[in-house]
Protein backbone atom coordinates (compact mmCIF):
# COMPACT_ATOMS: atom_id res chain seq x y z
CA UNK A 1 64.34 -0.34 -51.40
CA UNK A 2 63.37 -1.39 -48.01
CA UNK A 3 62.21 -5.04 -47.11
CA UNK A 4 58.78 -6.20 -46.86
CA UNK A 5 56.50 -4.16 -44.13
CA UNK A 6 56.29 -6.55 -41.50
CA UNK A 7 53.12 -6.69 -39.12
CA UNK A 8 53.69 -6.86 -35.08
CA UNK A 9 51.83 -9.55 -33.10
CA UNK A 10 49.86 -8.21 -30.12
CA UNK A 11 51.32 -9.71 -27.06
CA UNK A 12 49.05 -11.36 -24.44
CA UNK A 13 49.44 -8.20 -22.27
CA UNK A 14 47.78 -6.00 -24.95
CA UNK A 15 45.08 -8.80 -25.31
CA UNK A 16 44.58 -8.59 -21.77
CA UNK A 17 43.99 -4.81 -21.49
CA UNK A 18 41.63 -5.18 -24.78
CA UNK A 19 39.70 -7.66 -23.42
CA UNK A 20 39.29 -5.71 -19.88
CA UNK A 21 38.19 -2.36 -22.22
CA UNK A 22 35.55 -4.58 -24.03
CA UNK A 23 34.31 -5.99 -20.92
CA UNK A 24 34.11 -2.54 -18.96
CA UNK A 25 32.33 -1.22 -22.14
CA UNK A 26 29.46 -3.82 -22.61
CA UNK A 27 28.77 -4.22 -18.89
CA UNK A 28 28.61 -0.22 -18.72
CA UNK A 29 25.95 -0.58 -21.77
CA UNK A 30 24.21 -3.38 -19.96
CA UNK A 31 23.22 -1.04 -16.95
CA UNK A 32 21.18 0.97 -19.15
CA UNK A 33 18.08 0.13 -21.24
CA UNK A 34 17.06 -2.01 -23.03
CA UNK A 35 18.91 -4.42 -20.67
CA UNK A 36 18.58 -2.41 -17.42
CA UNK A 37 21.24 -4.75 -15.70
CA UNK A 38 21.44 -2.19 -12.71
CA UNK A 39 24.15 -4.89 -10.80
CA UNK A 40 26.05 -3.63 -13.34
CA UNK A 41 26.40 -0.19 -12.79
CA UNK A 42 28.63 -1.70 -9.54
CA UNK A 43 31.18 -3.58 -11.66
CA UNK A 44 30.93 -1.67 -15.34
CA UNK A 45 34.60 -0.13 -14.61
CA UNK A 46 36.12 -2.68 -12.99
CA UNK A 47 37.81 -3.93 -15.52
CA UNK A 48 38.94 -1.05 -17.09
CA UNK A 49 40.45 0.47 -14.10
CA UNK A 50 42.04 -2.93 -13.44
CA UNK A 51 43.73 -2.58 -16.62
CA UNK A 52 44.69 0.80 -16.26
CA UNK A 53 46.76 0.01 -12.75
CA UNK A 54 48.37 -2.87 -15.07
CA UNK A 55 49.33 -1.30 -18.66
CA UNK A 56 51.62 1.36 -19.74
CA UNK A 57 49.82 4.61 -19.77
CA UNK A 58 49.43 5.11 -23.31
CA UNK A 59 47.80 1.88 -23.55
CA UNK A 60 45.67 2.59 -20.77
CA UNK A 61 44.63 5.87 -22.46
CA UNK A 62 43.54 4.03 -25.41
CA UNK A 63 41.61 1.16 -24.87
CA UNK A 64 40.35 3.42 -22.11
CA UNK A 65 38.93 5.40 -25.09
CA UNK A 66 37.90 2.24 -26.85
CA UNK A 67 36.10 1.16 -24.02
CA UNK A 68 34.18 4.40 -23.59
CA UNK A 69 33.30 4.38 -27.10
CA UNK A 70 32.07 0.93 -27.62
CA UNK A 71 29.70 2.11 -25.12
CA UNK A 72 28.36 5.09 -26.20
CA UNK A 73 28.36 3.37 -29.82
CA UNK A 74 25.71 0.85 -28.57
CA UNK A 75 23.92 3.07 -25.91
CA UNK A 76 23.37 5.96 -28.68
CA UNK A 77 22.66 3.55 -31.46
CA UNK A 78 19.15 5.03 -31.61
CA UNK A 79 20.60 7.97 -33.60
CA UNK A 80 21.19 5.96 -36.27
CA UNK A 81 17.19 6.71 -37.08
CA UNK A 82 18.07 10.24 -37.23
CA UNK A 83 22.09 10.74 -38.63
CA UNK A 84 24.61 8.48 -38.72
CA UNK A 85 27.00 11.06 -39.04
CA UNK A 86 25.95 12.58 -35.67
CA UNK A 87 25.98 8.71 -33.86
CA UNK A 88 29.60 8.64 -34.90
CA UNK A 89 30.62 12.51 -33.63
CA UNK A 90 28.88 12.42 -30.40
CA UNK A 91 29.98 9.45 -29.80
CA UNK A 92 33.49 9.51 -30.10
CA UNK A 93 33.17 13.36 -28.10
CA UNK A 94 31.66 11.42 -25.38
CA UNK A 95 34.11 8.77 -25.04
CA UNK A 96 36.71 11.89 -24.52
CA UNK A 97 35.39 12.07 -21.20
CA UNK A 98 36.40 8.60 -19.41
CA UNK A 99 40.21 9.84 -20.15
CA UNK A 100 40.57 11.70 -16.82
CA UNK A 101 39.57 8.84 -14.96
CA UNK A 102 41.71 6.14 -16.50
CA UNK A 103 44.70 8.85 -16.62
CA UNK A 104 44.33 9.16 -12.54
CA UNK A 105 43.86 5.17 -12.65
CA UNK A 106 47.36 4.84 -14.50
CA UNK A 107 49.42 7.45 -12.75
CA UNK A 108 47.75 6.64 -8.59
CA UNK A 109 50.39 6.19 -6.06
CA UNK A 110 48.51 6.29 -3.29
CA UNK A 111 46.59 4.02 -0.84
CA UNK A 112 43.13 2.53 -1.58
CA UNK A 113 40.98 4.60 0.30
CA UNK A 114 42.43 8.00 -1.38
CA UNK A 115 42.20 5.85 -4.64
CA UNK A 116 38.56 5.27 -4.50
CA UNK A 117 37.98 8.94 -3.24
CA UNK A 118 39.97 10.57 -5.90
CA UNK A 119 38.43 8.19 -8.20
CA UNK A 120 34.80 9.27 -7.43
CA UNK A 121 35.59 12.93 -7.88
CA UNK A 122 37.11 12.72 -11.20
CA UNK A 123 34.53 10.35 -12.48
CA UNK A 124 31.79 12.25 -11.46
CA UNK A 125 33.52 15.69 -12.14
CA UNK A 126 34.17 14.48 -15.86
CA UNK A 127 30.49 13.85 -16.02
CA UNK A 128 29.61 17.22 -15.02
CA UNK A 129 32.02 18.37 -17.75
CA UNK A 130 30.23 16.18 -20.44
CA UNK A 131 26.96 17.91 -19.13
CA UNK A 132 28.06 21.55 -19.51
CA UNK A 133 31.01 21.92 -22.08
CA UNK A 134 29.31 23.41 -25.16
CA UNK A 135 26.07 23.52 -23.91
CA UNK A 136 26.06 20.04 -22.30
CA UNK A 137 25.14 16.22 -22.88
CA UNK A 138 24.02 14.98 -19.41
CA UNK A 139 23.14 11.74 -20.83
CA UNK A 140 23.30 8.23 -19.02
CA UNK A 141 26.14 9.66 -16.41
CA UNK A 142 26.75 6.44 -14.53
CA UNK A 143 24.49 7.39 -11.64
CA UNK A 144 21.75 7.18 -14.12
CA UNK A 145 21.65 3.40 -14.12
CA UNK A 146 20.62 2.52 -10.53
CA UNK A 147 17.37 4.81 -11.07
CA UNK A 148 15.70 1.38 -11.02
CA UNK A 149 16.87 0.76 -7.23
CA UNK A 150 15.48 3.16 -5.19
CA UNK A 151 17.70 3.08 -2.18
CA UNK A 152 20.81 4.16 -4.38
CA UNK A 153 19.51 7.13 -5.79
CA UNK A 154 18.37 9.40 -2.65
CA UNK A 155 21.39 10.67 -1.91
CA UNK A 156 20.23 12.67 -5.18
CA UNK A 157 18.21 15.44 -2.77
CA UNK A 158 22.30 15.76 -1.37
CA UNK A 159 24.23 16.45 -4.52
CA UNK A 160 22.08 15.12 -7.56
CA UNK A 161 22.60 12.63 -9.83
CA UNK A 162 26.46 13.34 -9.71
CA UNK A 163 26.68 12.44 -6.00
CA UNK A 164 24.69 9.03 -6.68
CA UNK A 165 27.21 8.74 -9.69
CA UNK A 166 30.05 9.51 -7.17
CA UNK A 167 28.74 6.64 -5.27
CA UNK A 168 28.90 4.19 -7.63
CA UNK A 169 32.64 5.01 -8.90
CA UNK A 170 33.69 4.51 -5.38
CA UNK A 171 32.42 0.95 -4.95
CA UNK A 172 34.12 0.02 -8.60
CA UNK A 173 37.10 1.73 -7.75
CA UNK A 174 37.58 -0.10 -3.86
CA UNK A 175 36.84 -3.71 -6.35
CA UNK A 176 39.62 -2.72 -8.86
CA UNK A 177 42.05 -1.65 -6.34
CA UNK A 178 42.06 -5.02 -4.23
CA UNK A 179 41.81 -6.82 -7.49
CA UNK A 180 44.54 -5.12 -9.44
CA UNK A 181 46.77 -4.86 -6.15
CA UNK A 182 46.05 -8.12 -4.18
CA UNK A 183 45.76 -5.83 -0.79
CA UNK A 184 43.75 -3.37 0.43
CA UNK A 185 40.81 -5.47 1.56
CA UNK A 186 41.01 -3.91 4.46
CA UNK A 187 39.18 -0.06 2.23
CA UNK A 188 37.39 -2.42 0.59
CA UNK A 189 35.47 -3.80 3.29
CA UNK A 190 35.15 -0.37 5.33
CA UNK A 191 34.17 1.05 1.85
CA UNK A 192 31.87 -1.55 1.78
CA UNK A 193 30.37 -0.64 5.12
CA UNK A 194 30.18 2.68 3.92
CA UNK A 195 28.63 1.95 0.62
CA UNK A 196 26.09 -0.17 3.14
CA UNK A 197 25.01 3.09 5.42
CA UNK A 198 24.63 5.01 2.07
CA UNK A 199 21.88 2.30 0.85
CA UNK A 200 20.72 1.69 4.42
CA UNK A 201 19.75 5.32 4.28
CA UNK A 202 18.44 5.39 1.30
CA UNK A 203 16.17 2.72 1.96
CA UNK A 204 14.74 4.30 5.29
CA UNK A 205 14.43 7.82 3.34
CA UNK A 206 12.38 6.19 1.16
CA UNK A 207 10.26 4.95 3.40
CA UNK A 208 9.65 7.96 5.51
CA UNK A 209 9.12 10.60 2.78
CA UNK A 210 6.22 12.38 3.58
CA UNK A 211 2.89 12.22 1.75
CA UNK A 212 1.47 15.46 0.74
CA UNK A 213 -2.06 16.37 1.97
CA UNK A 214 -2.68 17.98 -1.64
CA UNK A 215 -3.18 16.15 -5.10
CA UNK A 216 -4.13 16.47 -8.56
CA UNK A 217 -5.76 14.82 -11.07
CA UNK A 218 -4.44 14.56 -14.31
CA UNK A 219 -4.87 12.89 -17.28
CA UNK A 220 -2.25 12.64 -19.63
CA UNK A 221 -2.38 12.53 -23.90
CA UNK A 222 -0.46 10.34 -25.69
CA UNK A 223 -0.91 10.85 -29.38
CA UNK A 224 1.33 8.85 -31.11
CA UNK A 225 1.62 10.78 -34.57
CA UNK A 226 4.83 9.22 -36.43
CA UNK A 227 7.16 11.82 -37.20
CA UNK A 228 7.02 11.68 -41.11
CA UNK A 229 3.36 12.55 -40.51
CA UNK A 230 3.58 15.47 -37.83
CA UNK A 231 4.11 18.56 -40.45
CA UNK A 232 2.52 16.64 -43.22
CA UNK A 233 -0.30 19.35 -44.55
CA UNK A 234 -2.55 16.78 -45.82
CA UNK A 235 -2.39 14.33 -42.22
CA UNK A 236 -2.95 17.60 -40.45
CA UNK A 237 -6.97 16.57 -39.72
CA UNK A 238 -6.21 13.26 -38.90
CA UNK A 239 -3.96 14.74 -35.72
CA UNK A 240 -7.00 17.11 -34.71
CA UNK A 241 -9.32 13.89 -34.67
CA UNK A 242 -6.44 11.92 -32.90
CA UNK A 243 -6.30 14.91 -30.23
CA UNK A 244 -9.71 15.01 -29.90
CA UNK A 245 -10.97 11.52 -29.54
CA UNK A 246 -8.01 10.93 -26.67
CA UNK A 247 -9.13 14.30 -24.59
CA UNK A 248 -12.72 13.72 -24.95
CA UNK A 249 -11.85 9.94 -23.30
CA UNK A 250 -10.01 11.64 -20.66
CA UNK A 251 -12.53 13.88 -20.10
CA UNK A 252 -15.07 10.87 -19.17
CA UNK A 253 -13.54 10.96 -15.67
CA UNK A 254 -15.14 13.82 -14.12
CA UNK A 255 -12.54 14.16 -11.26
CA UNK A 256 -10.19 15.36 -14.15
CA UNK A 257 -8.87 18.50 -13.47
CA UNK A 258 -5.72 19.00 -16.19
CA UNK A 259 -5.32 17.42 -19.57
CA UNK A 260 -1.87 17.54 -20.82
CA UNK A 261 -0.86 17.04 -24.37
CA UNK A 262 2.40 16.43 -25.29
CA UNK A 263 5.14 18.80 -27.42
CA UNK A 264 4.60 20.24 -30.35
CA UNK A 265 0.52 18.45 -29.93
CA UNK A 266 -0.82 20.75 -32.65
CA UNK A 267 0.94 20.92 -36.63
CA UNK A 268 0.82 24.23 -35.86
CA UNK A 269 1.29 27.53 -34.23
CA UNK A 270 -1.82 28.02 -32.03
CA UNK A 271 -1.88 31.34 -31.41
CA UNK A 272 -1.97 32.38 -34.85
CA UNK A 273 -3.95 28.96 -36.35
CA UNK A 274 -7.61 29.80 -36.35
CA UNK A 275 -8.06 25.91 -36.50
CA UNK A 276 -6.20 24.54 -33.99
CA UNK A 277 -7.41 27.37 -31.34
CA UNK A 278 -10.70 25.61 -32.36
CA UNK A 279 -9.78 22.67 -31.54
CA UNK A 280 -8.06 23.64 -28.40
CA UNK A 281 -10.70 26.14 -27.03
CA UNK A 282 -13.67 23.49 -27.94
CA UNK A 283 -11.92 20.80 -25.95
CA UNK A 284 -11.22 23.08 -23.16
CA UNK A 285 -14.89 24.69 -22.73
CA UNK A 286 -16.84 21.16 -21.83
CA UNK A 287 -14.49 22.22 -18.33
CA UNK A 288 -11.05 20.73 -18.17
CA UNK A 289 -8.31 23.29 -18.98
CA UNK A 290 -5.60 21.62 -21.48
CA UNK A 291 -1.79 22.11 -21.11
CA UNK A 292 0.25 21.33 -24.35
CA UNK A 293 3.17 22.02 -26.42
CA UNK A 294 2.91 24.11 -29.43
CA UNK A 295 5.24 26.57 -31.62
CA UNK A 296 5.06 30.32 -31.43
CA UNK A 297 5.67 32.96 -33.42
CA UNK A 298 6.79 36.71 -32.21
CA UNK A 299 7.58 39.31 -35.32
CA UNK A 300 10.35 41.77 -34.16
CA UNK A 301 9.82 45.31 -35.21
CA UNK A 302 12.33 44.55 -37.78
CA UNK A 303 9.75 42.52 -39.52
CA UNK A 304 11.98 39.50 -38.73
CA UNK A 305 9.97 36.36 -37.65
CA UNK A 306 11.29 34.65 -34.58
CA UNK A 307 10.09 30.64 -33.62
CA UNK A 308 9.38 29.21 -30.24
CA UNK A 309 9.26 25.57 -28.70
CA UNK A 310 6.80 26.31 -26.47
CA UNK A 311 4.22 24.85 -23.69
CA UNK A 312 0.71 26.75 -23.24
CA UNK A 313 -1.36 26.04 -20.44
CA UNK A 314 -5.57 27.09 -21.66
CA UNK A 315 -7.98 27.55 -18.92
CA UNK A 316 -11.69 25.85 -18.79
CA UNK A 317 -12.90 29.37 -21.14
CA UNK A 318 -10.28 29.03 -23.70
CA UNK A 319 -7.95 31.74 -22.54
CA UNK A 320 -4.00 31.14 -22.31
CA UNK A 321 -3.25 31.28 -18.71
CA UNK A 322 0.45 30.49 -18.94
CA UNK A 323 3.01 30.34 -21.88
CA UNK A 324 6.49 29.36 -21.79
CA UNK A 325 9.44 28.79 -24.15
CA UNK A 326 11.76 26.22 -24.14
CA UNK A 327 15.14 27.41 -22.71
CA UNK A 328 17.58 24.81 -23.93
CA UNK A 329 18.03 23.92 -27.64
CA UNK A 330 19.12 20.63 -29.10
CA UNK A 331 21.89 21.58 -31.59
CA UNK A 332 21.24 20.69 -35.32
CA UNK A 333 17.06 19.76 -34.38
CA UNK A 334 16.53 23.60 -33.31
CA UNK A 335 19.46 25.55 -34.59
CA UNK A 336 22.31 25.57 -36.01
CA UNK A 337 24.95 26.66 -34.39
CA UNK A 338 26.62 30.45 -36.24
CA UNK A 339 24.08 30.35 -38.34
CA UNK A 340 23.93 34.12 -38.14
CA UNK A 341 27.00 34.16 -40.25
CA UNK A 342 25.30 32.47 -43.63
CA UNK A 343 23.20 34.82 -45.35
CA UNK A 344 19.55 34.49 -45.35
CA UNK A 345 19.59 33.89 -48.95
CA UNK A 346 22.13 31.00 -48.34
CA UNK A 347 20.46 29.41 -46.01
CA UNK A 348 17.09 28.96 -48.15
CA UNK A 349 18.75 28.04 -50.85
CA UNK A 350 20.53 25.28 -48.94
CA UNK A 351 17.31 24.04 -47.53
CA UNK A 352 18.13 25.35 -43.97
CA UNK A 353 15.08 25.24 -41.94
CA UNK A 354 14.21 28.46 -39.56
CA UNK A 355 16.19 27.82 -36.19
CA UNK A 356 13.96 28.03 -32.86
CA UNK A 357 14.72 31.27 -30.37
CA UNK A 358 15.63 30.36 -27.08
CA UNK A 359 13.55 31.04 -23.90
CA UNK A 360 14.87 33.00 -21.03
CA UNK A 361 13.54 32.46 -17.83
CA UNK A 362 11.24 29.77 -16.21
CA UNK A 363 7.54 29.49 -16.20
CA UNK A 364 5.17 28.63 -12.96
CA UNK A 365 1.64 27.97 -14.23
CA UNK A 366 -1.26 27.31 -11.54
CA UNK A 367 -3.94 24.68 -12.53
CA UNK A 368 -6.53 22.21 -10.58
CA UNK A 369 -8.92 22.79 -7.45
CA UNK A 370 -5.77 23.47 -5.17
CA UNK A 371 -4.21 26.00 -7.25
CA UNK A 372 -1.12 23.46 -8.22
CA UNK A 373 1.94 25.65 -9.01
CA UNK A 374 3.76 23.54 -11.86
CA UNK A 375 6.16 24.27 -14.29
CA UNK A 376 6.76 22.80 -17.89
CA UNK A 377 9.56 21.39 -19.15
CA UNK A 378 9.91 20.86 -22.89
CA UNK A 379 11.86 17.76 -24.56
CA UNK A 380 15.11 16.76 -23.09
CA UNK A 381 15.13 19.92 -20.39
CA UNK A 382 13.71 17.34 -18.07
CA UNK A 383 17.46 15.54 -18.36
CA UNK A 384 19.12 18.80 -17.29
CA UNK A 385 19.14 19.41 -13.50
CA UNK A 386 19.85 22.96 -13.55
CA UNK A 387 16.25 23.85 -15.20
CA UNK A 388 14.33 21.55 -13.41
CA UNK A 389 15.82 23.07 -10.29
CA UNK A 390 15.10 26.94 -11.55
CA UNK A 391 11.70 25.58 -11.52
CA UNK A 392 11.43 24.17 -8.32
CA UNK A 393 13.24 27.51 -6.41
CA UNK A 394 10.75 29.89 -8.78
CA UNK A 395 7.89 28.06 -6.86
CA UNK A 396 6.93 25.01 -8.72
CA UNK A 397 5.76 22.01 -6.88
CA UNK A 398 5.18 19.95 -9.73
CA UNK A 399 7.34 19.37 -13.18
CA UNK A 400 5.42 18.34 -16.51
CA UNK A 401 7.59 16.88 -19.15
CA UNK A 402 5.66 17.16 -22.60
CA UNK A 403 8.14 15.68 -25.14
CA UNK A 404 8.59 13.82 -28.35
CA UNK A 405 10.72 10.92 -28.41
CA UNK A 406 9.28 9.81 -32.15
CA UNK A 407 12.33 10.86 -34.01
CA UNK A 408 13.82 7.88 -32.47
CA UNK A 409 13.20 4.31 -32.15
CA UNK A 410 9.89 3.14 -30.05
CA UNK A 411 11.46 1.15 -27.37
CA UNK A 412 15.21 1.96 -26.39
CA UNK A 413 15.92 5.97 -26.54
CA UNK A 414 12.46 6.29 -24.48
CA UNK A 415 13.43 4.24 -21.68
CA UNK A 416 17.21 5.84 -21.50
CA UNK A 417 14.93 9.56 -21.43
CA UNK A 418 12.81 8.31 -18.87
CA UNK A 419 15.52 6.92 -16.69
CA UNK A 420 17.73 10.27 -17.33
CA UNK A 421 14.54 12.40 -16.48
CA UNK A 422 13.37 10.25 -12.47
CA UNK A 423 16.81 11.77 -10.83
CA UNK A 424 14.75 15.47 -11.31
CA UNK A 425 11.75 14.41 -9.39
CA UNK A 426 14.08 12.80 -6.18
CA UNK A 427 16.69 15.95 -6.70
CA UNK A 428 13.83 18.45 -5.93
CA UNK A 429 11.47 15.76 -3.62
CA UNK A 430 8.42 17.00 -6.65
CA UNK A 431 6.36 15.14 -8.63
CA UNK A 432 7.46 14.89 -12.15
CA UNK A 433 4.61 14.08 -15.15
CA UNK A 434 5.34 12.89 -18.40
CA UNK A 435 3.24 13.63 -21.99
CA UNK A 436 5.11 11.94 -24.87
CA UNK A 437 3.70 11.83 -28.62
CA UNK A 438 5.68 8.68 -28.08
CA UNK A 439 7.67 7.49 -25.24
CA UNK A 440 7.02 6.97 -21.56
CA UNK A 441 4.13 8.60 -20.34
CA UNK A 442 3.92 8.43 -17.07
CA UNK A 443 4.17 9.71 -13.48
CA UNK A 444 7.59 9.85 -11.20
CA UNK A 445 7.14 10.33 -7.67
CA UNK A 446 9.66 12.07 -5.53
CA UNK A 447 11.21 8.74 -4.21
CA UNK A 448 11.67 8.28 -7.57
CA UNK A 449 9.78 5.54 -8.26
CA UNK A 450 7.74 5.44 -12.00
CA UNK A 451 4.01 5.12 -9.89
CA UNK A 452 1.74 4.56 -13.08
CA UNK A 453 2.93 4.42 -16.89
CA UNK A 454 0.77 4.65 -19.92
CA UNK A 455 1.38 0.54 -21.56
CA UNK A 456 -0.29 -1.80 -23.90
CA UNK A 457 -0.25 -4.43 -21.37
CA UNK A 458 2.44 -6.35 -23.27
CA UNK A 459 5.30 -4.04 -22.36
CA UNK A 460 4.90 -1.32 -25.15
CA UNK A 461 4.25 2.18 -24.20
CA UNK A 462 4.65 4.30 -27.83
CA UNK A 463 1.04 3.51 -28.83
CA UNK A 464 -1.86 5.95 -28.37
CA UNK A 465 -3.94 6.20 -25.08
CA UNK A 466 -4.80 8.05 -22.01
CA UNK A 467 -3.33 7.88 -18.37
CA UNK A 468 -5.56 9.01 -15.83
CA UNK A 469 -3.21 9.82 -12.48
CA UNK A 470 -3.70 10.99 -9.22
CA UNK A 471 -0.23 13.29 -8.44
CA UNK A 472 0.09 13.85 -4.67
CA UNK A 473 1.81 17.63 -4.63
CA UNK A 474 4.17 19.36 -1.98
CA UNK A 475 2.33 22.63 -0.58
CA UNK A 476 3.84 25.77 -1.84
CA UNK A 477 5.89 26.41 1.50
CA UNK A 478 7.60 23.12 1.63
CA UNK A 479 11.25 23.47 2.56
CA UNK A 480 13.63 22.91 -0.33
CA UNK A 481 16.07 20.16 -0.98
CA UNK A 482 19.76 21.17 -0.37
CA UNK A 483 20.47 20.17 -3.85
CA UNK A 484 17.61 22.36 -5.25
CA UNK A 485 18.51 25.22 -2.76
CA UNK A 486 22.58 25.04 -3.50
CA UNK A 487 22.60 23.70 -6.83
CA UNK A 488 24.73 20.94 -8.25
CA UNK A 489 27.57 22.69 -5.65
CA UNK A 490 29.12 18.47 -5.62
CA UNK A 491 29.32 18.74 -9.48
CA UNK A 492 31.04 21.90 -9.75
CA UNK A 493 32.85 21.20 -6.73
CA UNK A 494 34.00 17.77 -8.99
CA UNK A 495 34.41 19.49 -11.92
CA UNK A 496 37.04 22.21 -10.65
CA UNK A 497 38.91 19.14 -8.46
CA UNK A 498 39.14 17.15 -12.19
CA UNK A 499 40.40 20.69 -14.21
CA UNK A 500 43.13 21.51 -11.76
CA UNK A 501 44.44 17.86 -11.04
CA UNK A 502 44.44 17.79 -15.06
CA UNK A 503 46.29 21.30 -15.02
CA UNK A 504 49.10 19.89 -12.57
CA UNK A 505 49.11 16.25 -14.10
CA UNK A 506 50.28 17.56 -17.35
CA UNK A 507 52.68 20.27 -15.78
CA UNK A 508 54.66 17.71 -14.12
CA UNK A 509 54.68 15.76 -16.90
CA UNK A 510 56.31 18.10 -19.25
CA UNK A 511 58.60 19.02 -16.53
CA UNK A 512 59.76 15.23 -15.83
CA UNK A 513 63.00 13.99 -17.63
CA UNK A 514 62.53 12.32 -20.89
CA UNK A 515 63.13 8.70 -20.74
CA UNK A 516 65.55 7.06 -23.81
């Protein structure tokens, strides 16, 4: 029989490189609500690149990983309300993503210049990855977190938020180079400089960005139903008083010229529910047309129901004057995934509820005295650039979020949407308006900056109200950004850089002598 299993002590250096993964992981946490540290979005992978230029690679690769996940652990935390399964999964999937970047950290032979520049790329080309691979999870990419200083986020209108996030992992990766290396001061101060002119700019864009000659005036619903209570058959005439009180009050401003509820307003689907079509046409015949988010229903000639998330825009007779469907689906809340491989009978007997069809194209609604083209944006589509900018280059001048952000907690997983959601308003230079049941209701200007936000005057905005705004809009021929004309051509660009360099990395390495 073998001797007693004996257990290794950690030596000092693994102690080190734990410590430097805990530290890169809270700071990266701090730069995001509820602490909204944004200095820290400068130094958050410092240490962790630091360490990775100091420890063996396969240590680097996993408290790289531990890092990563300690943050997403805390940032996502809020899911806890909803699965705790889920926190765990998408979690750990996320954390996947900083591997590239540590991997390149490890394994760098180069100068510190080409260091920082190869650094940005993968960093922000990983993020693009995390955003896309099985239908995407754009959430908090690192550029996110210096939303709340405006000069660092214009660059946005150049290469969206990855380009801003690009920015950042440059100035972290110039720190940890001179830090790790003792040298290359001399990158770090023209890096420095550079990082300067990219603020400077910012700064002066912000000040120069024209005001448009055109407005409207909206005022926006928030209802504040909890979510236990939204499909609840006997709270279903409380909501219709709820909806009613708050748009008659926004209706005492005469200059109103668009009320906007916010997803899924009614417990129903309105185009089939003789009561809320009541409700909605009553409300919109005293003059102010109402925009809200409702389901829809469309039976196939199969007989085969199919369910919409959808936004409906009434005019001041009652009449729908615009509909659109949501486009992109939040897995396990809409539909689950291959669930056209369990039979029907299955599925009810499981308690599966009916997944939502997707919409297919975007939706440019006109409203107010100036004819305001504006297109809706349902839930977390205003966190994904690529349909906010389908909007914008289909003719929209303004974007209206209407959203839900009750299934989570009141106070953290608002503020992350909100900050996710500003970098579409300074990618496409629009406005962007937000209708939460709860959340942030509010208006984004295209600088960026959150103009007017529906609060309690004691910091928290999930309680019912109204917010009356005035939203300055683009005219209809105003050129286009680059990013909105060309796309997120820096992300992709990033993306393919990090996929090949992966490709060759791990080619060489299978073709390079084993050590004994």
């Amino acid at each position: 029989m073998g001797g007693p299993m004996q257990i290794k002590r950690s030596s000092s250096a693994e102690w080190n490189a734990a410590a430097c993964a805990a530290a890169s992981g809270l700071l990266f946490f701090a730069a995001f609500p509820p602490l909204e540290w944004t200095w820290a979005a400068w130094a958050a992978l410092v240490p962790l690149l630091v360490m990775a230029r100091q420890a063996p690679a396969r240590t680097a690769l996993k408290m790289g990983f531990a890092a990563s996940l300690l943050f997403w652990l805390l940032s996502l935390r809020w899911l806890t309300n909803v699965t705790v399964l889920g926190w765990l999964a998408v979690s750990a999937y996320c954390a996947l993503y900083v591997l590239p970047a540590v991997w390149l950290a490890n394994r760098w032979r180069g100068g510190a210049a080409g260091f920082a520049a190869a650094l940005a790329v993968i960093w922000s080309g990983s993020e693009f990855l995390r955003g896309w691979v099985f239908g995407g999870f754009p959430w908090n990419p690192l550029g996110v977190a210096l939303t709340p200083w405006l000069p660092a986020v214009q660059l946005a209108e150049f290469g969206g938020v990855w380009l801003v996030t690009g920015l950042a992992a440059f100035a972290n990766a110039l720190l940890a180079w001179a830090l790790a290396e003792r040298r290359g001061w001399r990158a770090l101060a023209a890096g420095t400089l550079l990082v300067a002119a990219a603020l400077g700019w910012g700064a002066w864009r912000v000040a120069e960005l024209p005001v448009p000659e055109r407005s409207i005036r909206v005022a926006l619903v928030q209802t504040s139903i909890p979510q236990d209570e939204k499909w609840v058959a006997a709270k279903i005439l409380g909501i219709y008083e709820r909806l009613a009180e708050l748009t008659r009050q926004a209706q005492t401003d005469p200059a109103v010229e668009l009320v906007i509820w916010p997803e899924t307003a009614l417990p129903d689907d309105v185009r089939n529910s003789e009561n809320s079509y009541a409700l909605v046409w009553s409300l919109c015949t005293n003059g102010t047309p109402i925009l809200t988010g409702s389901l829809d229903t469309a039976v196939l000639d199969s007989g085969e129901a199919q369910y919409f998330n959808s936004a409906f825009l009434f005019d001041a007779e009652g009449r729908i004057a615009g509909e659109y469907d949501k486009r992109h689906l939040v897995i396990g809340g809409e539909f689950i995934p291959l669930a056209g491989l369990v039979p029907a009978a299955w599925q009810v007997a499981w308690g599966w509820p009916a997944s939502i069809t997707a919409g297919k194209e975007s939706a440019v609604f006109r409203a107010g005295k100036g004819d305001v083209p504006l297109s809706p944006l349902v839930c977390f589509e205003d966190i994904l650039p690529d349909l906010a900018r389908a909007d914008v280059r289909a003719g929209a001048r303004m974007l209206v979020n209407v959203t839900n952000d009750a299934w989570f907690d009141e106070r953290v997983q608002p503020r992350q949407h909100l900050r996710n959601a500003i970098l579409r308003a300074v990618e496409n230079r629009v406005p962007l308006v937000r209708a939460c049941n709860t959340g942030v209701t509010c208006l984004v200007e295209p600088s960026g900056r959150v103009a007017a936000f529906l609060s309690d005057g004691a910091g928290r905005t999930d309680g019912p109200g109204v917010l009356w705004v005035d939203v300055p809009v683009p005219a209809d021929a105003a050129p286009l950004t680059f990013s909105a004309r060309y796309g997120d051509i820096y992300g992709i660009a990033c993306a393919g850089a990090t996929v090949l360099w992966l490709a060759a990395a791990l080619r060489n390495r299978r073709k390079a002598p084993k050590e004994f």
